[in-house]
Protein backbone atom coordinates (compact mmCIF):
# COMPACT_ATOMS: atom_id res chain seq x y z
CA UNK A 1 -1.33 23.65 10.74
CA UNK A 2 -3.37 21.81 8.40
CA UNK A 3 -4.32 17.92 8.51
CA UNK A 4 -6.02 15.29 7.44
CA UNK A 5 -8.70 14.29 10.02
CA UNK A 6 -11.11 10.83 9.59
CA UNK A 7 -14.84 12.64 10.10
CA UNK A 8 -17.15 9.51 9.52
CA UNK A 9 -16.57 7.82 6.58
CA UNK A 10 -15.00 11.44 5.03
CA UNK A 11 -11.31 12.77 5.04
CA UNK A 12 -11.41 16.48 5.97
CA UNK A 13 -8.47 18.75 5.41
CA UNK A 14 -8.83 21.09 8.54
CA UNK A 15 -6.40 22.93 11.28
CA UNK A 16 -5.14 20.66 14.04
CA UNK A 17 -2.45 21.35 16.49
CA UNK A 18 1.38 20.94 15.47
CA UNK A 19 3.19 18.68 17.66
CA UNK A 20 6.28 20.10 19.42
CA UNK A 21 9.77 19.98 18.44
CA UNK A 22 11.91 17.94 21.29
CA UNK A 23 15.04 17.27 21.69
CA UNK A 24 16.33 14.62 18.73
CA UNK A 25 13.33 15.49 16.66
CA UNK A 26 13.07 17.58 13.25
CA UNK A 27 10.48 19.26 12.13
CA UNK A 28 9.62 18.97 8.20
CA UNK A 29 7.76 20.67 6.08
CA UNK A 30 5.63 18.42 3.97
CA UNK A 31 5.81 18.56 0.45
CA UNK A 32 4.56 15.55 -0.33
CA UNK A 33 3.28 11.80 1.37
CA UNK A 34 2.26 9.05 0.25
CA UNK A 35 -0.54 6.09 0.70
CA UNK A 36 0.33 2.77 2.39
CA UNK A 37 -2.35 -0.08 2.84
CA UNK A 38 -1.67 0.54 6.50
CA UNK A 39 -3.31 3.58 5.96
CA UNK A 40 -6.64 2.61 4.62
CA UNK A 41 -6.59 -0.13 8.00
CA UNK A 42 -6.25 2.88 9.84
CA UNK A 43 -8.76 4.98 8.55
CA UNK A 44 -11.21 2.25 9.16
CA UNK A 45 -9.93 1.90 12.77
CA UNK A 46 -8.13 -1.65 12.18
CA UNK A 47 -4.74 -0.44 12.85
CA UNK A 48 -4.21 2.08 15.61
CA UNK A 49 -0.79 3.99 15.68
CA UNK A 50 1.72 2.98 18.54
CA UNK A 51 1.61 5.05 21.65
CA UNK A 52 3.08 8.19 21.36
CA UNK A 53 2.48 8.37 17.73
CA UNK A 54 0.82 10.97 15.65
CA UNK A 55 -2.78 10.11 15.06
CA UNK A 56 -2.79 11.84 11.91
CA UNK A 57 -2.50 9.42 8.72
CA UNK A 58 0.95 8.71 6.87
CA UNK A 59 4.12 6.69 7.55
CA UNK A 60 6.46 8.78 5.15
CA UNK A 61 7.22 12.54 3.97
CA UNK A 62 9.59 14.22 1.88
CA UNK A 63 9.80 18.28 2.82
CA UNK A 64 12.31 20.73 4.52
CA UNK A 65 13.72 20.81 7.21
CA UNK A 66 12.30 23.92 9.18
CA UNK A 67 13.27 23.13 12.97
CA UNK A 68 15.58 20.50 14.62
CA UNK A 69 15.45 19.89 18.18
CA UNK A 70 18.23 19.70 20.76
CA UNK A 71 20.89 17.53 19.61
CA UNK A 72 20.46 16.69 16.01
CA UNK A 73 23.32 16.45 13.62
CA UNK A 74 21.87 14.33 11.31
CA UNK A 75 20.35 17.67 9.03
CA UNK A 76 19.76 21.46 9.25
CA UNK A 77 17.38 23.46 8.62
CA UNK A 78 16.93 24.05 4.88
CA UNK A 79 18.09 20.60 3.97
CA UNK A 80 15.49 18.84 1.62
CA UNK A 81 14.89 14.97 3.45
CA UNK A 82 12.30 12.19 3.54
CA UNK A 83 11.76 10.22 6.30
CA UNK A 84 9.90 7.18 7.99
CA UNK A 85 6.97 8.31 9.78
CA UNK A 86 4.83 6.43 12.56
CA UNK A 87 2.25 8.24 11.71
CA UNK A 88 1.70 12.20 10.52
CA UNK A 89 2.47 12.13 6.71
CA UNK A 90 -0.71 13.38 5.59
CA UNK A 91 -0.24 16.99 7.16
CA UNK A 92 1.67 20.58 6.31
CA UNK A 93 4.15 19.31 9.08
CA UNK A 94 5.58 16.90 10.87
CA UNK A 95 7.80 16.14 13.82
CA UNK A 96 9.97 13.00 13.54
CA UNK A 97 12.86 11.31 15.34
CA UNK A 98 16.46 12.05 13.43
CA UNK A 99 17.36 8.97 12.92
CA UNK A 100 14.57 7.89 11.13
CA UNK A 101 15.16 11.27 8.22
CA UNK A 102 17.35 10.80 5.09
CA UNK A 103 18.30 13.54 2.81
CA UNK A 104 16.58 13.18 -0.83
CA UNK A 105 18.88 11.40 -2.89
CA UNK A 106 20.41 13.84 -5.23
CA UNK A 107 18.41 13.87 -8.76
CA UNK A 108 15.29 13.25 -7.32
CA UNK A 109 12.31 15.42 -6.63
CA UNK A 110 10.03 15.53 -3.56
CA UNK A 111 7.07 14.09 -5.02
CA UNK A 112 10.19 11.19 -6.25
CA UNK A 113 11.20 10.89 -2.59
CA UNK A 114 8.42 10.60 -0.81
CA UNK A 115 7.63 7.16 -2.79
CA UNK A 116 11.04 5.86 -0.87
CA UNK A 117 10.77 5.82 2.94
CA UNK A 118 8.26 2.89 4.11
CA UNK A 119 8.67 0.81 0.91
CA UNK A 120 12.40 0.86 0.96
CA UNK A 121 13.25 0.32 4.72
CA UNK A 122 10.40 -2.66 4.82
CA UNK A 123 11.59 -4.45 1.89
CA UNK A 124 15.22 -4.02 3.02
CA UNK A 125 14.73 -4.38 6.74
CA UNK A 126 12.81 -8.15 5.72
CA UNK A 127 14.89 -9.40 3.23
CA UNK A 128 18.54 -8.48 3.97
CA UNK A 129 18.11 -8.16 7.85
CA UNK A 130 15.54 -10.52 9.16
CA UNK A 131 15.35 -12.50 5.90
CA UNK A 132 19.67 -12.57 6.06
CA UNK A 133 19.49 -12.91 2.13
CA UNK A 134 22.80 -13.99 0.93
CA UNK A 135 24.15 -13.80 -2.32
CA UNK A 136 22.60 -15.73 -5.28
CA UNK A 137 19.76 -17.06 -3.23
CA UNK A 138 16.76 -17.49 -4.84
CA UNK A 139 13.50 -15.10 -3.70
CA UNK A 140 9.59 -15.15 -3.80
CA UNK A 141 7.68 -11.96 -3.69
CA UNK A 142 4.44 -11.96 -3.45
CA UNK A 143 2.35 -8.79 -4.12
CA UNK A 144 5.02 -8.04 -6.28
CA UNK A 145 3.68 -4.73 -8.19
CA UNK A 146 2.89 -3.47 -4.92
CA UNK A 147 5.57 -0.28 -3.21
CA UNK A 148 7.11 -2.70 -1.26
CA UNK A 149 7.21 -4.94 -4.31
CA UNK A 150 8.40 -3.37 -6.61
CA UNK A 151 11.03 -1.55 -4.14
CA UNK A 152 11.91 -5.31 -3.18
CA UNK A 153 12.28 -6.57 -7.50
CA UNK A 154 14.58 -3.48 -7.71
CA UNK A 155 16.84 -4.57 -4.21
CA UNK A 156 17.25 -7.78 -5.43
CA UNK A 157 18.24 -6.98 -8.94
CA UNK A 158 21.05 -5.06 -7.64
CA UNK A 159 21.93 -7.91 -5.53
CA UNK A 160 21.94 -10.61 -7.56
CA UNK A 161 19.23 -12.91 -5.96
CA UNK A 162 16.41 -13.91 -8.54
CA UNK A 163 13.16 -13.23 -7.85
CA UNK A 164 9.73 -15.09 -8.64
CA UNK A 165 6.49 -12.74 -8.04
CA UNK A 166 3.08 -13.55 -7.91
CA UNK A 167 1.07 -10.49 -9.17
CA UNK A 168 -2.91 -9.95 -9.76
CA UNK A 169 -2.73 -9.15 -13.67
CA UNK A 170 -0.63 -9.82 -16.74
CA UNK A 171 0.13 -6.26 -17.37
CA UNK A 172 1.72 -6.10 -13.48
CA UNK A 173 3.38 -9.25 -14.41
CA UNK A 174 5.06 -7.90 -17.08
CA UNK A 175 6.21 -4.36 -15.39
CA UNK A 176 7.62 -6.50 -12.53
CA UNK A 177 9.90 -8.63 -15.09
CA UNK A 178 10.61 -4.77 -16.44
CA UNK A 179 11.69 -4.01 -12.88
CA UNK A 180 13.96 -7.25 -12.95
CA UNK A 181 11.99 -10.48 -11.47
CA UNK A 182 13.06 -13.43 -13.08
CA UNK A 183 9.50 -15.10 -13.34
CA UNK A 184 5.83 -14.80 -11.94
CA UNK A 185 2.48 -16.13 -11.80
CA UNK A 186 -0.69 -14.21 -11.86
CA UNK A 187 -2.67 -15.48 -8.84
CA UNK A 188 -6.32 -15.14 -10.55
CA UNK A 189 -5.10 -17.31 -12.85
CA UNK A 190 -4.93 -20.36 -9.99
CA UNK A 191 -2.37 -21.21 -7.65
CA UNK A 192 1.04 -19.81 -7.98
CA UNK A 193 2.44 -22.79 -6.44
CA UNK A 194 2.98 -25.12 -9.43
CA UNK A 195 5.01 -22.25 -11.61
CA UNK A 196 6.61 -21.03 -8.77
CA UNK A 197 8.43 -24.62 -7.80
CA UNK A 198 9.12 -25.28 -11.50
CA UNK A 199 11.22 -22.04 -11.53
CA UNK A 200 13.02 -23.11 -7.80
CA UNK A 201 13.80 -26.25 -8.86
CA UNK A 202 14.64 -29.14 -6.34
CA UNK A 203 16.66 -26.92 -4.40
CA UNK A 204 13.48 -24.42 -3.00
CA UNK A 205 13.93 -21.01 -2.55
CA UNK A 206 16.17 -19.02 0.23
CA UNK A 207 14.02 -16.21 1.07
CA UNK A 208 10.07 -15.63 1.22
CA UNK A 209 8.68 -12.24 1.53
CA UNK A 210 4.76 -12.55 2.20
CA UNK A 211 2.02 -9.80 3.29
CA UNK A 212 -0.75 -12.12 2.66
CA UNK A 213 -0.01 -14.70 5.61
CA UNK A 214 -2.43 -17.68 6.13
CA UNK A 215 -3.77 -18.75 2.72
CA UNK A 216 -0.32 -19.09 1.19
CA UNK A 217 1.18 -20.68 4.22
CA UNK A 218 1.60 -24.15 3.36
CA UNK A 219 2.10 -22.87 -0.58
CA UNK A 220 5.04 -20.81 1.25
CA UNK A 221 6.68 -23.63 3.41
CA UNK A 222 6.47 -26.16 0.28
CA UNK A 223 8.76 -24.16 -1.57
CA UNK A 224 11.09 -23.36 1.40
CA UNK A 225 14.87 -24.89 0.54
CA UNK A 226 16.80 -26.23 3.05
CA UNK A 227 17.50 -23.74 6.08
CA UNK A 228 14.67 -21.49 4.31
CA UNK A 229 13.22 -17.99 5.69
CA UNK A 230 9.25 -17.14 5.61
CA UNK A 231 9.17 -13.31 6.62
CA UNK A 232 5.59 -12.51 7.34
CA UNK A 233 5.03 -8.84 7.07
CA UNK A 234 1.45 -8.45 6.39
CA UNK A 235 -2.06 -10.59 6.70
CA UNK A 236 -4.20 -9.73 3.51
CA UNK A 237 -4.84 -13.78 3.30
CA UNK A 238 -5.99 -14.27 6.73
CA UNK A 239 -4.27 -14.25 10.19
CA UNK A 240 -5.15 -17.73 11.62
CA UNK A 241 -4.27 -21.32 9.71
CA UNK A 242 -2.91 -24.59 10.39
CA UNK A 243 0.72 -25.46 9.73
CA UNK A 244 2.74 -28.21 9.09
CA UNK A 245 5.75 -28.71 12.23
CA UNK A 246 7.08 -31.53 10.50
CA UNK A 247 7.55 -29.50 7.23
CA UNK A 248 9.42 -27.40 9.57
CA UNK A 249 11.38 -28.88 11.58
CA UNK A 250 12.46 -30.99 8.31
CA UNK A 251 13.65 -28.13 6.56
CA UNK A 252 15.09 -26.10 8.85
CA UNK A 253 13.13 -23.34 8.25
CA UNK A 254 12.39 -20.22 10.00
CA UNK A 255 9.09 -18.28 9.92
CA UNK A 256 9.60 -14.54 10.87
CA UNK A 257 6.86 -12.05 11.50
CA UNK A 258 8.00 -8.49 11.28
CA UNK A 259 6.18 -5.39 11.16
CA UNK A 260 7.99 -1.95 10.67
CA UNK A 261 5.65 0.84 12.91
CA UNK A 262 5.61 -0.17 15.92
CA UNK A 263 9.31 -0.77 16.38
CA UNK A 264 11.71 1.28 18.37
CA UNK A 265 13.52 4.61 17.35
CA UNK A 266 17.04 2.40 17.32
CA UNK A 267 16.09 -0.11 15.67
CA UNK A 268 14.54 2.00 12.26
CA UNK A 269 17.40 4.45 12.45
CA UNK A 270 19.68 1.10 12.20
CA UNK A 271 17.49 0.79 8.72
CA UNK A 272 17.84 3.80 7.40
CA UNK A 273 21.60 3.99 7.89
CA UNK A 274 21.71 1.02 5.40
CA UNK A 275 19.11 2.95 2.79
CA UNK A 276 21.86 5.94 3.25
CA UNK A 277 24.99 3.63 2.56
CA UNK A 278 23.69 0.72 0.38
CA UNK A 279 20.64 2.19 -1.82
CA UNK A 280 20.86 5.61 -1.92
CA UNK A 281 23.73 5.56 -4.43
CA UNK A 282 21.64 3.33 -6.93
CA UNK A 283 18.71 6.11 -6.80
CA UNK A 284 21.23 8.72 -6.99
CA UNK A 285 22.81 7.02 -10.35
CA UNK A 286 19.45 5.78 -11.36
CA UNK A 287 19.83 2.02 -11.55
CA UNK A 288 17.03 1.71 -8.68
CA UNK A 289 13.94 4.38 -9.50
CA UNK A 290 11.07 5.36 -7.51
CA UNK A 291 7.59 3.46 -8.76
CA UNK A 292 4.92 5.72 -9.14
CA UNK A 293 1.11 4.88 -10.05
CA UNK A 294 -0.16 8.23 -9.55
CA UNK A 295 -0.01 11.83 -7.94
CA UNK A 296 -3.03 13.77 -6.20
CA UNK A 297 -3.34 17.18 -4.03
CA UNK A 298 -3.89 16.17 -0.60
CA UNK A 299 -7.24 17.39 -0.63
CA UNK A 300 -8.10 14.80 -2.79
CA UNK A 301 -6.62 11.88 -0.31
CA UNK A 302 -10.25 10.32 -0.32
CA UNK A 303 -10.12 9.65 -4.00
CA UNK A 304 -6.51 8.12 -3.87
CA UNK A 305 -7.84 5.91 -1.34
CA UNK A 306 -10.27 4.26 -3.44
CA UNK A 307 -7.73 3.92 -6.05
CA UNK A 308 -5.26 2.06 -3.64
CA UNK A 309 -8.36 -0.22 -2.14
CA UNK A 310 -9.24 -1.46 -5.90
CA UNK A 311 -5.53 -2.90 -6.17
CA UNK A 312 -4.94 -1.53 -9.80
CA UNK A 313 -2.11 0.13 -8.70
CA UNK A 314 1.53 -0.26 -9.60
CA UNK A 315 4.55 1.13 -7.02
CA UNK A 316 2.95 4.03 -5.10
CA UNK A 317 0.35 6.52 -5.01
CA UNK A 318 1.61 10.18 -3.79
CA UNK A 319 -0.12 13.09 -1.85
CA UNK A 320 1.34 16.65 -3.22
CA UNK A 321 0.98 19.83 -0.73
């Protein structure tokens, strides 16, 4: 099969060996991927995959099914799915765990479904599991036009917990409150912190979802409620700060790192069960829509790299086969 392979700095499409087929493992046929930032810390050899795991770019697919391994009940072959990848997206096939591949909600297209996967199972998997949202709490996103942001607005419209953004333009502003946030602030424009604890109130928010980590941790733990959760899922802001224990311990707040990759089979099967029973239906009847910034032929993955790396982007970027 085909691939994309890091030569240097360039992204070559060229024939690599297909992995095999084992028992509890499908094999898909990849009709489309799409770009994560993981992807361009990959490429520049920042963020290895886990052991075991594909070296080959890509943490989600949508394709057909063309072999399943011993055991799997979870799909046929034929059946048009998406799945969450550890790595292998950006290639003609790819061989994933069952539990971690979701039929395409009905309605949507491939090039629709592969924007759902990794954006989708994060920002559910860290706000409803490790966050434990609960109903009418109050939510900051930050990198709120981002997949995982806009994925996230979307949840939490459906669930009824406002959400404040912070976003790098006006224009994302406004297609986030489109998408259903409550309120934002533009982060070029200064701190978010001031708008975003006029809009909490006295109260603080429930819920924090952050990937940029150390420059808006004390920002973060300020507007923490009583009892609050910080979810750390990525570190665009820096990995290493100080923090205040007393601010802490005072408000009974909990500061959660997760990441999504690395963990085990079980545990992002368990997440993609809830996509099947709690989301799918609001893609399937529309009230929840795939975000898409732009499409390009796989052979053209370099270019929609530099388009995710300048951050003008809105929802995702997809790779068509």
């Amino acid at each position: 099969m085909k691939a994309i392979q890091v030569d240097g700095d360039s992204l070559v499409w060229a024939d690599v060996a297909a992995a095999e087929c084992t028992a509890g493992t499908v094999r898909i046929r990849v009709h489309a991927s799409a770009i994560n930032r993981a992807d361009l810390l990959q490429r520049a050899g920042g963020y290895p995959p886990p052991p075991g795991a594909s070296p080959i770019m890509g943490l989600e697919c949508a394709g057909e099914v063309i072999e399943v391994g011993e055991g799997v009940q979870r799909c046929k072959i034929g059946d048009p799915v998406c799945a969450l990848l550890a790595g292998g997206g950006y290639a003609e096939e790819v061989v994933v765990p069952a539990g971690q591949v979701l039929p395409i909600p009905r309605g949507l297209t491939a090039v629709q479904a592969a924007a759902l996967p990794e954006v989708f199972a994060t920002a559910y998997l860290n706000l409803y599991m490790e966050g434990a949202l609960q109903t009418a709490e109050t939510v900051i996103v930050h990198a709120g036009a981002s997949g995982v942001g806009t994925a996230s607005i979307q949840l939490l419209k459906q669930s009824n917990n406002p959400v404040f953004v912070t976003v790098g333009s006006t224009e994302k502003l406004q297609t986030c409150i489109a998408l259903g946030a409550a309120a934002g602030a533009v982060r070029h424009d200064g701190s978010f912190a001031d708008a975003a604890r006029h809009w909490a109130g006295e109260t603080g928010v429930g819920v924090i979802l952050d990937p940029v980590g150390g420059l808006y941790l004390t920002d973060n733990l300020n507007l923490l409620g009583l009892g609050g959760r910080l979810v750390l899922i990525g570190l665009m802001g820096g990995a290493v700060t100080e923090i205040n224990l007393a601010l802490l311990m005072g408000k009974r707040a909990r500061v959660v790192g997760s990441t999504l990759r690395a963990r085990p089979i079980s545990e992002k099967a368990a997440v993609m069960d809830q996509l099947l029973h709690k989301v799918w239906p609001a893609l399937e009847s529309g009230a929840i829509k795939p975000v898409i910034e732009a499409e390009y032929p796989i052979q053209q993955v370099a270019e929609a790299h530099r388009l995710m790396a300048s951050n003008n982007t809105v929802g995702k970027i997809i790779l068509t086969l």
